[in-house]
Protein backbone atom coordinates (compact mmCIF):
# COMPACT_ATOMS: atom_id res chain seq x y z
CA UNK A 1 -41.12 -29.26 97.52
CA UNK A 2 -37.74 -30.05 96.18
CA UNK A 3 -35.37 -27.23 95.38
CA UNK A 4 -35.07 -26.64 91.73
CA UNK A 5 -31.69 -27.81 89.87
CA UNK A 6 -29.46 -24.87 89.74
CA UNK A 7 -28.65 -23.37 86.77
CA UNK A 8 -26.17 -25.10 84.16
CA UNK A 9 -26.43 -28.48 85.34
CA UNK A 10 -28.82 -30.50 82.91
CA UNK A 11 -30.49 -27.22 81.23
CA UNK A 12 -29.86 -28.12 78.13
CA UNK A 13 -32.04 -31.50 77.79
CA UNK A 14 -35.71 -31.95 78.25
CA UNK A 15 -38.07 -34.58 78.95
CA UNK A 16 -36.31 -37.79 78.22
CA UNK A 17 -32.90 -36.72 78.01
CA UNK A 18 -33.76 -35.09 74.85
CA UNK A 19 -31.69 -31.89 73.43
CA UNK A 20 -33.87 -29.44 72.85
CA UNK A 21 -33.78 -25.89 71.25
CA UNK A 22 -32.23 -23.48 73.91
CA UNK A 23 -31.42 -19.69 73.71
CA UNK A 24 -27.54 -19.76 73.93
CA UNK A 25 -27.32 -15.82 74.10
CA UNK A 26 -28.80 -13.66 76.73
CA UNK A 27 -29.11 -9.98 76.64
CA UNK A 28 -26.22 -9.58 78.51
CA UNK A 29 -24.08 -12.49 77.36
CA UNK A 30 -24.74 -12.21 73.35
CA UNK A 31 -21.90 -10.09 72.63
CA UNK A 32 -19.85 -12.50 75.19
CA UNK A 33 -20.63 -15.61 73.33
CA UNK A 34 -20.15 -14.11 69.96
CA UNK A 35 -16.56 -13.05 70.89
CA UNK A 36 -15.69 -16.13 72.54
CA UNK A 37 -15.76 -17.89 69.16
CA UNK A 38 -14.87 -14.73 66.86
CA UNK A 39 -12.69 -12.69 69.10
CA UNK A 40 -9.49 -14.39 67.16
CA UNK A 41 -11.19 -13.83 63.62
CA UNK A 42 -10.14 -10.24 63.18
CA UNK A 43 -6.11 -10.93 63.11
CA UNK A 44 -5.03 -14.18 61.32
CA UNK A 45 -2.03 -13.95 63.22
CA UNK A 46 -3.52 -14.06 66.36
CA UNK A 47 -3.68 -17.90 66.76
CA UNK A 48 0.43 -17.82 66.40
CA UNK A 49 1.35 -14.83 67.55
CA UNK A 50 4.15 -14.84 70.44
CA UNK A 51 3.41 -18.68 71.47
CA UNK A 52 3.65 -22.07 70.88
CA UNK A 53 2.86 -23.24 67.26
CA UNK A 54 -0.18 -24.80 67.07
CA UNK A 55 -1.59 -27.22 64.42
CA UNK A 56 -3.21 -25.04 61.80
CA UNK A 57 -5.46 -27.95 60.36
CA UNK A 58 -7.17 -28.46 64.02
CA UNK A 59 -7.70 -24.87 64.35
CA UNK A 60 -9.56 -24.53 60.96
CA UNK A 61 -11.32 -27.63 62.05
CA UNK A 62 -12.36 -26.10 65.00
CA UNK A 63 -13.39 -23.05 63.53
CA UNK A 64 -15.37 -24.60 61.29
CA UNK A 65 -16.88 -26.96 63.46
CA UNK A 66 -17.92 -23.82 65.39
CA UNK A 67 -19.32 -22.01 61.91
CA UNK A 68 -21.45 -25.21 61.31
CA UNK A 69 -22.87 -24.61 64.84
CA UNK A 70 -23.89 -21.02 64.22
CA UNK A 71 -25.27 -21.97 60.88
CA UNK A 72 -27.64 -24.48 62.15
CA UNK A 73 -28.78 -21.42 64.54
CA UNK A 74 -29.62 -18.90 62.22
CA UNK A 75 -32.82 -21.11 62.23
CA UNK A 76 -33.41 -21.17 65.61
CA UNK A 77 -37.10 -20.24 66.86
CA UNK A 78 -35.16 -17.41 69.23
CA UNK A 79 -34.98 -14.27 66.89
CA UNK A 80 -32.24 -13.41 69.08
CA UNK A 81 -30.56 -16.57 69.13
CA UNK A 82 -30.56 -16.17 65.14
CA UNK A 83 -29.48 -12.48 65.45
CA UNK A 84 -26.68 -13.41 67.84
CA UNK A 85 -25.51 -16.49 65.15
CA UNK A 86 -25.85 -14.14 61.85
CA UNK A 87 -23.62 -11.17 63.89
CA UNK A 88 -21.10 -14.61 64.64
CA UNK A 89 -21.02 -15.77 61.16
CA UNK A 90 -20.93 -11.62 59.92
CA UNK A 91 -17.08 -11.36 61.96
CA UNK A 92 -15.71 -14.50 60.66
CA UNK A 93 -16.87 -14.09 57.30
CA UNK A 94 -15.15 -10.41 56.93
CA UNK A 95 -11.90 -11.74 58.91
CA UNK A 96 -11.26 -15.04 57.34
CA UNK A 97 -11.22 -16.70 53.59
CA UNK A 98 -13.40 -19.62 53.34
CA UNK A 99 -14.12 -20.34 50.61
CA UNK A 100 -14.30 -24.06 50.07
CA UNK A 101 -16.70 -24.29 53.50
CA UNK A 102 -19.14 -21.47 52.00
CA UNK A 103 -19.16 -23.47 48.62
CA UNK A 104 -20.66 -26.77 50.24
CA UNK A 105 -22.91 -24.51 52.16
CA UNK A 106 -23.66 -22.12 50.52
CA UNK A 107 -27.70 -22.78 49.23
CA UNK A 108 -27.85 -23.23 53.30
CA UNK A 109 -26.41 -20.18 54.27
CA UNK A 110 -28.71 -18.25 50.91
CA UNK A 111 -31.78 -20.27 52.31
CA UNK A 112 -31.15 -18.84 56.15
CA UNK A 113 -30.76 -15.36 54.92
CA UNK A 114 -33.73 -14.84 53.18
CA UNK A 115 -35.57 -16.65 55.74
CA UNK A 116 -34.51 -14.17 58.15
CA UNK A 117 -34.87 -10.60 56.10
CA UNK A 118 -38.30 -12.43 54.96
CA UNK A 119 -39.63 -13.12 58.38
CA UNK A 120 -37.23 -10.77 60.75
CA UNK A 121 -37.42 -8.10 62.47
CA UNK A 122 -35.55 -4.82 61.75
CA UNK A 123 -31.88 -6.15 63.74
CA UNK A 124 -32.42 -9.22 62.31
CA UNK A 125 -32.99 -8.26 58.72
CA UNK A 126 -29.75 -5.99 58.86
CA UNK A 127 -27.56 -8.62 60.36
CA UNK A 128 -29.14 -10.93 57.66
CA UNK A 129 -28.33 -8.48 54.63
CA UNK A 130 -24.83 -7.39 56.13
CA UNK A 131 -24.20 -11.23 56.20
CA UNK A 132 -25.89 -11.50 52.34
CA UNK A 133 -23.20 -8.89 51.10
CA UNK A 134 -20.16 -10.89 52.60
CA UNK A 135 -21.39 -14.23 51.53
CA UNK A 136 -20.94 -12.61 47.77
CA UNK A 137 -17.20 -10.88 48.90
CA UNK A 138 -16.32 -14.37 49.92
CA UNK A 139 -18.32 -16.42 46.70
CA UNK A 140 -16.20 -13.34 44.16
CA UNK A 141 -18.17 -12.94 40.61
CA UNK A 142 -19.07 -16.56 39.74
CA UNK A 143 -21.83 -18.60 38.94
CA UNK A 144 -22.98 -19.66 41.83
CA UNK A 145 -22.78 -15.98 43.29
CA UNK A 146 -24.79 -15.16 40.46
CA UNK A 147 -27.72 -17.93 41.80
CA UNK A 148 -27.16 -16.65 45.27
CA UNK A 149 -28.27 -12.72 44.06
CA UNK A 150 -31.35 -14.57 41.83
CA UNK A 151 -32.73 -15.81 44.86
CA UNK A 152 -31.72 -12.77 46.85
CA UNK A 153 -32.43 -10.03 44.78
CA UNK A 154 -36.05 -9.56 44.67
CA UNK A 155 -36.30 -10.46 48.11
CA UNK A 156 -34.17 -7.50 49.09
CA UNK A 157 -35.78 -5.28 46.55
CA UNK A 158 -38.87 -5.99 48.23
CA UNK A 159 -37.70 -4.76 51.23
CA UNK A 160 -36.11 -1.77 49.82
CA UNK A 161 -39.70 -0.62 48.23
CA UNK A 162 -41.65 -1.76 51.33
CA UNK A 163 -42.67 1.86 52.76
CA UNK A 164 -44.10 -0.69 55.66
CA UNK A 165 -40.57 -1.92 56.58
CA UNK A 166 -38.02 -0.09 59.39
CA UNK A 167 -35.91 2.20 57.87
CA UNK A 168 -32.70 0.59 59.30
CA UNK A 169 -33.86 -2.86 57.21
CA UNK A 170 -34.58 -0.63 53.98
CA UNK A 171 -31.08 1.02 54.49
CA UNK A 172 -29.07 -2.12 54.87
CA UNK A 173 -31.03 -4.28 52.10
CA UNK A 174 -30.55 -0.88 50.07
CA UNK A 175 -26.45 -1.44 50.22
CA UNK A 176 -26.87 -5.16 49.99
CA UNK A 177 -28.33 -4.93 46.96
CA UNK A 178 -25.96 -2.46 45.44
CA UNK A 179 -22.84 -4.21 46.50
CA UNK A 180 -23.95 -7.74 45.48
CA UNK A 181 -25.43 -6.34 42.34
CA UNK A 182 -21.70 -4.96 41.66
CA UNK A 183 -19.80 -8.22 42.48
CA UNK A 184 -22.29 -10.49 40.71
CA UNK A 185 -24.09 -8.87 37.73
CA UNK A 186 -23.30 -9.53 34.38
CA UNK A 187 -26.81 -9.45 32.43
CA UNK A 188 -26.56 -5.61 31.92
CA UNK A 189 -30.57 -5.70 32.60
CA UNK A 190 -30.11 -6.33 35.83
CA UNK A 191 -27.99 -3.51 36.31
CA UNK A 192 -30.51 -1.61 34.92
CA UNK A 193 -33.05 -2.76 37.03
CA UNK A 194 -31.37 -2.39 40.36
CA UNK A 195 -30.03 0.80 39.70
CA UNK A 196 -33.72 2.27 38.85
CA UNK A 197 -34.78 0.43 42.27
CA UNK A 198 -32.36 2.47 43.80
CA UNK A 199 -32.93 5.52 41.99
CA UNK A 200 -36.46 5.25 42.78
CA UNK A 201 -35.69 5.87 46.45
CA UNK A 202 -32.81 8.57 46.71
CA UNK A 203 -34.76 10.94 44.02
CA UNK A 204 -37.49 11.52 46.74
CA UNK A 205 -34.69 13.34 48.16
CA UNK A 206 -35.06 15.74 45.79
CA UNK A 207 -38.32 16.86 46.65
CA UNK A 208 -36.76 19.27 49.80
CA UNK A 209 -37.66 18.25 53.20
CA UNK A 210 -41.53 17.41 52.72
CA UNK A 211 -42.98 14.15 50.67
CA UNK A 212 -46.11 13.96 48.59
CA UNK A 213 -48.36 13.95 52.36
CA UNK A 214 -46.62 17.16 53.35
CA UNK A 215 -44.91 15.21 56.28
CA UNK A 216 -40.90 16.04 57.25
CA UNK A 217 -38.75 12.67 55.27
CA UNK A 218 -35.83 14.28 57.55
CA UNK A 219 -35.93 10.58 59.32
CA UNK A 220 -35.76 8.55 55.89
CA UNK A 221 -32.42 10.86 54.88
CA UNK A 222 -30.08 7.43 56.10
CA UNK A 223 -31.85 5.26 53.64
CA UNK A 224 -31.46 8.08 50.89
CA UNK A 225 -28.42 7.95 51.68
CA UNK A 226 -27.46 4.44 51.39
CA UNK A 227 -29.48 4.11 47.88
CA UNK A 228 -27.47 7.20 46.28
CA UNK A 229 -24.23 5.63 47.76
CA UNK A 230 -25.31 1.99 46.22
CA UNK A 231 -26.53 3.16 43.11
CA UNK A 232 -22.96 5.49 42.34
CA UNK A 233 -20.91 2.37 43.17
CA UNK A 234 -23.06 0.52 40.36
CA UNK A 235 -22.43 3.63 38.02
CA UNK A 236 -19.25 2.62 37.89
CA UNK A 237 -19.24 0.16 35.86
CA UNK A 238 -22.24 1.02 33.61
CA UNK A 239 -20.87 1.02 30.31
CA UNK A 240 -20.42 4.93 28.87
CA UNK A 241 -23.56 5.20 27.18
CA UNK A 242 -25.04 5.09 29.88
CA UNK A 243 -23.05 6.78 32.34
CA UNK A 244 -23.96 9.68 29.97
CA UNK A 245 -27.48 9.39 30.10
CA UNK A 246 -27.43 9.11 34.23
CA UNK A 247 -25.27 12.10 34.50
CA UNK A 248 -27.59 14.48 32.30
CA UNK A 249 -30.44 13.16 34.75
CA UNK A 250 -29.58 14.05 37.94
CA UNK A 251 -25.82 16.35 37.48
CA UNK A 252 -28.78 19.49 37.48
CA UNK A 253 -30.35 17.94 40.19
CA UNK A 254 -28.08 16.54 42.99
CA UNK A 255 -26.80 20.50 43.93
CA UNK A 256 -29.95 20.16 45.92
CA UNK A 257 -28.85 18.41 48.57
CA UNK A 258 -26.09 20.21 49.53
CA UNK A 259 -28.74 22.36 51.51
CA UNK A 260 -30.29 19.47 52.89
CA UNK A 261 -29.85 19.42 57.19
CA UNK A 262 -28.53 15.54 57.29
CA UNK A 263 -24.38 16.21 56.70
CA UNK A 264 -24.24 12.84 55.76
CA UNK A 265 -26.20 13.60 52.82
CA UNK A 266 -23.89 16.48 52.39
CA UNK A 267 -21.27 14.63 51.89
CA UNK A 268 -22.81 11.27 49.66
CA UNK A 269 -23.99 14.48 47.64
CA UNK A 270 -20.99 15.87 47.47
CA UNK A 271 -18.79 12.92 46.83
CA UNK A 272 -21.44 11.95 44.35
CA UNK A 273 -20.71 15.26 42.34
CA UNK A 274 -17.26 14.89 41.89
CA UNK A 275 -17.43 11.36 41.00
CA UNK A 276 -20.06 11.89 38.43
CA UNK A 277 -17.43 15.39 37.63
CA UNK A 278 -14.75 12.56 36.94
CA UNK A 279 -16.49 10.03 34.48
CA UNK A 280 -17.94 13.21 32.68
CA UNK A 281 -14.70 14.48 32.10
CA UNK A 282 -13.25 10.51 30.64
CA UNK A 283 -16.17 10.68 28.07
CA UNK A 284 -16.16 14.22 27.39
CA UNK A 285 -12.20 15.74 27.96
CA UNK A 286 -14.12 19.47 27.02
CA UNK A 287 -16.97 18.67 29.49
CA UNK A 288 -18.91 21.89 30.15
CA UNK A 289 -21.38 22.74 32.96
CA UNK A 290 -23.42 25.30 32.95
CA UNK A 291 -23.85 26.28 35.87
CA UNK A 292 -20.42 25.58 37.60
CA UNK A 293 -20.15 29.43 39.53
CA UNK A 294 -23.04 28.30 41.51
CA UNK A 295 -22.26 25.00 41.98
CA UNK A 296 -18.44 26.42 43.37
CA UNK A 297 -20.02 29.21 45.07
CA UNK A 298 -21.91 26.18 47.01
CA UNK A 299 -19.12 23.68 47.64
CA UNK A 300 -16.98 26.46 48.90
CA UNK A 301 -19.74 27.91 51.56
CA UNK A 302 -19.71 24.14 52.65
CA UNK A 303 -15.80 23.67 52.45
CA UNK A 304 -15.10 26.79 54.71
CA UNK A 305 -18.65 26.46 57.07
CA UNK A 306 -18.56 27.96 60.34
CA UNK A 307 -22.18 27.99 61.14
CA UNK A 308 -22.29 27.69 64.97
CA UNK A 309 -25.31 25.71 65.37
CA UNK A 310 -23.36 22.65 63.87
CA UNK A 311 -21.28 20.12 66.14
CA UNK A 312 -17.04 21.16 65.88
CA UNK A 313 -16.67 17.45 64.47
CA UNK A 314 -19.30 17.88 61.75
CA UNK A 315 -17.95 21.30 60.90
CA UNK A 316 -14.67 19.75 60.74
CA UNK A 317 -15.84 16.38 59.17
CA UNK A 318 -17.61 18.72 55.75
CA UNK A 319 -14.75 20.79 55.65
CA UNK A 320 -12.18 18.06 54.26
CA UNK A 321 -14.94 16.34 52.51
CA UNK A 322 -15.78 19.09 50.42
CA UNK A 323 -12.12 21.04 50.10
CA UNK A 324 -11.60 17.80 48.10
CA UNK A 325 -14.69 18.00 46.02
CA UNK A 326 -14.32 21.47 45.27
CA UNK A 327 -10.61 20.44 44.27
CA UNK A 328 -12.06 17.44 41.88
CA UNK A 329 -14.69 20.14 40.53
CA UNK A 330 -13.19 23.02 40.13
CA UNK A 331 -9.16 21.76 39.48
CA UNK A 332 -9.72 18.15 38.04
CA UNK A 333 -7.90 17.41 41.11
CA UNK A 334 -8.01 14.36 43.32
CA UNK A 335 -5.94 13.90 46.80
CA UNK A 336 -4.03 10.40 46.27
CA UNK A 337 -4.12 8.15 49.37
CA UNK A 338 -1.87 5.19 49.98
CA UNK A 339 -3.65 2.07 51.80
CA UNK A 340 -1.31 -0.09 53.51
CA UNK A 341 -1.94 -4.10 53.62
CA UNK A 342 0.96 -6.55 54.99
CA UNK A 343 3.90 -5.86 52.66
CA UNK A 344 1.89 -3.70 49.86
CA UNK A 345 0.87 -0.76 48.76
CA UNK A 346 -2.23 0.67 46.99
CA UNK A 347 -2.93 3.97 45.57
CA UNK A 348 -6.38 5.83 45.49
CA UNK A 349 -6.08 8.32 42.80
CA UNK A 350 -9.42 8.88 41.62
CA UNK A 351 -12.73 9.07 42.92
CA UNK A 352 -14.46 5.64 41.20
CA UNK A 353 -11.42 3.42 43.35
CA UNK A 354 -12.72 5.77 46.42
CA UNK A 355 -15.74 5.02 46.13
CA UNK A 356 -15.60 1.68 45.50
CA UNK A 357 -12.77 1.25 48.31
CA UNK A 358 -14.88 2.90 50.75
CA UNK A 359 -17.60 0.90 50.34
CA UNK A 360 -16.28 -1.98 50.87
CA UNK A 361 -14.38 -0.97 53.63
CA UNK A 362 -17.53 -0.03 55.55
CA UNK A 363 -19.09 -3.67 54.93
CA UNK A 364 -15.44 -5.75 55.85
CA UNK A 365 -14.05 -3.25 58.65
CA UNK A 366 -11.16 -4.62 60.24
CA UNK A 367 -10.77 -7.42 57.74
CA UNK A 368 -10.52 -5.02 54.93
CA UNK A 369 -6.66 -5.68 54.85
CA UNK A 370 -6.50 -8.74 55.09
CA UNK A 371 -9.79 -9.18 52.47
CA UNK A 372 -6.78 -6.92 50.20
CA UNK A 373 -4.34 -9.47 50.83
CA UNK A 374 -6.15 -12.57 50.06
CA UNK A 375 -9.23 -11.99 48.39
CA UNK A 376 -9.06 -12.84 44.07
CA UNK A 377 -12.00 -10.89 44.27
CA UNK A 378 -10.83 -7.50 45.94
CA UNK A 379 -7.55 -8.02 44.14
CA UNK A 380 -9.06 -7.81 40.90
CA UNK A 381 -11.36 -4.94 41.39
CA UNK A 382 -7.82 -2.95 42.61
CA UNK A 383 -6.06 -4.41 39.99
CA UNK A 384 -3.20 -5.56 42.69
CA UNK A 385 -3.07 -9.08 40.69
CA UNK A 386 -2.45 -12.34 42.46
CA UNK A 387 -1.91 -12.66 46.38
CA UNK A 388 1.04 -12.48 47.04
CA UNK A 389 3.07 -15.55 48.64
CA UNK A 390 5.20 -14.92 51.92
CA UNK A 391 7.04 -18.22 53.48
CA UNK A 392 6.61 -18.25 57.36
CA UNK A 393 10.58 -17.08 57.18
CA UNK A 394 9.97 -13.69 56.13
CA UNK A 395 6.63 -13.29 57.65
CA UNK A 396 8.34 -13.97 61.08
CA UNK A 397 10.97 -11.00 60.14
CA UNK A 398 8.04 -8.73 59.04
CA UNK A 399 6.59 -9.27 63.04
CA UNK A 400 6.89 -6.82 65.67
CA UNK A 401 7.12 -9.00 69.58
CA UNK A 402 4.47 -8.22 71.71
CA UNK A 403 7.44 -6.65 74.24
CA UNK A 404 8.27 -4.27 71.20
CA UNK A 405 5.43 -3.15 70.95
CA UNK A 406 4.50 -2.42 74.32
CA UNK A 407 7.56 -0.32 74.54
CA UNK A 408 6.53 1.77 71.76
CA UNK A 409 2.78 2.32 73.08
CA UNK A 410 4.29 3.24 76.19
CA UNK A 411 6.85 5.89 74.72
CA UNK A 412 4.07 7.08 72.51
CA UNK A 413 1.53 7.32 75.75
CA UNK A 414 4.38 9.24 77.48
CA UNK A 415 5.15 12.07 74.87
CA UNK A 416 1.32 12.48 74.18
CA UNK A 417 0.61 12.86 77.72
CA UNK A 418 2.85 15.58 77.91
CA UNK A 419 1.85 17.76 74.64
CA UNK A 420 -1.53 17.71 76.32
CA UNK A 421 -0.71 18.64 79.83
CA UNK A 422 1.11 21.60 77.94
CA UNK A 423 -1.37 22.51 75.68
CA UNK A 424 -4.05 22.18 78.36
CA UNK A 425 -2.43 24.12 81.47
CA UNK A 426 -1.86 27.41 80.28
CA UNK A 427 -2.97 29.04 83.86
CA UNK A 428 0.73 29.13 84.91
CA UNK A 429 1.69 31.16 81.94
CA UNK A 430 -0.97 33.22 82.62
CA UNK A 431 -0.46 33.88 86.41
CA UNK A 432 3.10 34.89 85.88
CA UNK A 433 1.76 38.17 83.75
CA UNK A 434 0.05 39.34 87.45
């Protein structure tokens, strides 16, 4: 018998010379191939940086020759192969503006995505929801974002509701819906509607530790978690009436999950109070709760814990979470953080731009900043006006050389070496008292 062809020489054609559909990530060369295309996506810079200039219309054409290749995969019949191209399109979507190439695509790219959280599996719904929710960052609060959550929307509250569904597809559809909600929604019914979706899942929180069967929910507390989180950010910009109406429902009840084991549902509790603290006190400057020495006497347990049972960096983790709630409750007090993006500055100073900042942040990573610098969107919900413009003179001052900063690592490695071998070697000092 003849030996078989080896690998990589005419794979990729069948009978007759034919292309035909192929799995172009493996297990162990997914991530591989998805960096090979993305790996430059996360700094704009890093096509120019410290070498040759290279022509900027090729590259984009190249990039999005490379997009249009991932996009035609996302229908693949490998659900890998489609995972592998939603996680591509996921990097250079929350690293890159591109706009015009998701507006000519953009009924392709909605028609892929609910193919895939329709007829996915659990890693292939989340990729396909975490994709939905930049697809709407990129599209801003438009019209055609608004037909891209109509055909969305029920599809991921379907999801959300489906008791049937993996909890990790419920969790990310969950924050899908509440982010996409927020950037698209105008027809305050909608609002409404999602919201109660929401709602409908993080109250069963409430009911401690057991469901309606009597079985432990302990395992559903990460897709509480995500609701409560989605349905605060919409809160914020419910119009006051309501606000009002949503705080008087659950301000009595949310204390309960402070006790709850999960610390992340601590902490969404917690930040959830002092949010909800915040717009109670803009409606209502004489604001009264009734029972605030319980609710203190519970934050501060949590902002000073020392239970041993917990892990140092939980313990440590709750502790700054909830110093600051207790602050917002207790002082109408909120810790103002500065956010750094190319040559601006933006101030958190209340919990509604935390929240909102925050979430977004979790769903753009390390593209956040530049997402701050570039994005109309973004820059309208911060209020931080038009992008600003920076010729290639001054951006080129702004730069730190690659040598530069190498020296600096290398200083910094040095001196933290040392405060460690200091802190860490105390048995000389020791031996010298014998």
């Amino acid at each position: 018998m003849p030996k078989p062809k080896k690998r990589g020489s005419n794979h990729q054609r069948g009978a007759g010379g034919q292309p035909r559909n192929v799995q172009p990530f493996s297990d162990e060369d997914a991530s591989i191939e998805t960096m090979s295309h993305c790996s430059g996506f996360s700094d704009p810079a890093s096509f120019t940086e410290d070498g040759p200039e290279v022509d900027e219309e090729a590259t984009q054409e190249d990039l999005e020759y490379k997009l249009k290749g991932f996009i035609d995969l996302t229908l693949d019949k490998s659900a890998k192969t489609r995972q592998a191209a939603l996680e591509s399109l996921k990097s250079a979507f929350s690293s890159k503006i591109l706009y015009e190439f998701i507006m000519e695509r953009r009924m392709t790219l909605t028609d892929s995505i609910e193919r895939c959280i329709k007829k996915g599996k659990s890693d292939e719904q989340c990729a396909a929801a975490g994709l939905a929710c930049l697809l709407c960052v990129q599209m801003g609060s438009g019209i055609e974002s608004e037909e891209i959550f109509k055909t969305l929307g029920p599809v991921l509250k379907k999801i959300v509701c489906d008791g049937t569904a993996s909890i990790q597809a419920r969790q990310a559809c969950a924050t899908c819906l509440g982010i996409c909600c927020f950037i698209v929604t105008d027809d305050i019914t909608e609002l409404y509607s999602t919201m109660e979706c929401l709602e409908n899942i993080f109250t069963k929180a409430y009911q401690r530790d057991r469901d309606t069967n009597g079985v432990s929910s302990a395992h559903n507390s990460v897709l509480h978690v995500s609701a409560l989180l989605a349905w605060t950010l919409l809160l914020t910009i419910c119009p006051m009436n309501e606000v009002k109406k949503k705080i008087e429902m659950h301000l009595h009840k949310l204390p309960s999950l402070l006790s709850c084991d999960d610390l992340n549902m601590r902490i969404a509790a917690g930040e959830t109070l002092a949010l909800l603290f915040e717009l109670a006190r803009e409606t209502d400057a004489d604001f009264f709760y009734e029972d605030m020495d319980l609710l203190t006497e519970k934050l501060r347990a949590l902002a000073t814990d020392g239970n041993k049972h917990r892990a140092k960096v939980d313990k440590r983790k709750q502790r700054s979470v909830f110093r600051d709630v207790l602050r917002a409750v207790e002082e109408r007090d909120f810790p103002t953080e500065m956010v750094k993006f190319g040559p601006e500055r933006m101030y958190i100073d209340c919990w509604v731009k935390k929240q909102t900042y925050e979430t977004f942040k979790e769903i753009l990573g390390s593209g956040m900043q530049y997402h701050l610098q570039s994005n109309d969107f973004l820059r309208n919900v911060f209020e931080l006006g038009p992008p600003v413009m920076l010729d290639a003179a001054t951006l080129k001052t702004m730069k730190i050389s690659r040598f530069e900063r190498h020296l600096y690592n290398s200083a910094a490695f040095k001196a933290r070496t040392k405060a460690r071998s200091k802190c860490r070697d105390k048995r000389a000092d020791v031996g010298e008292f014998f």
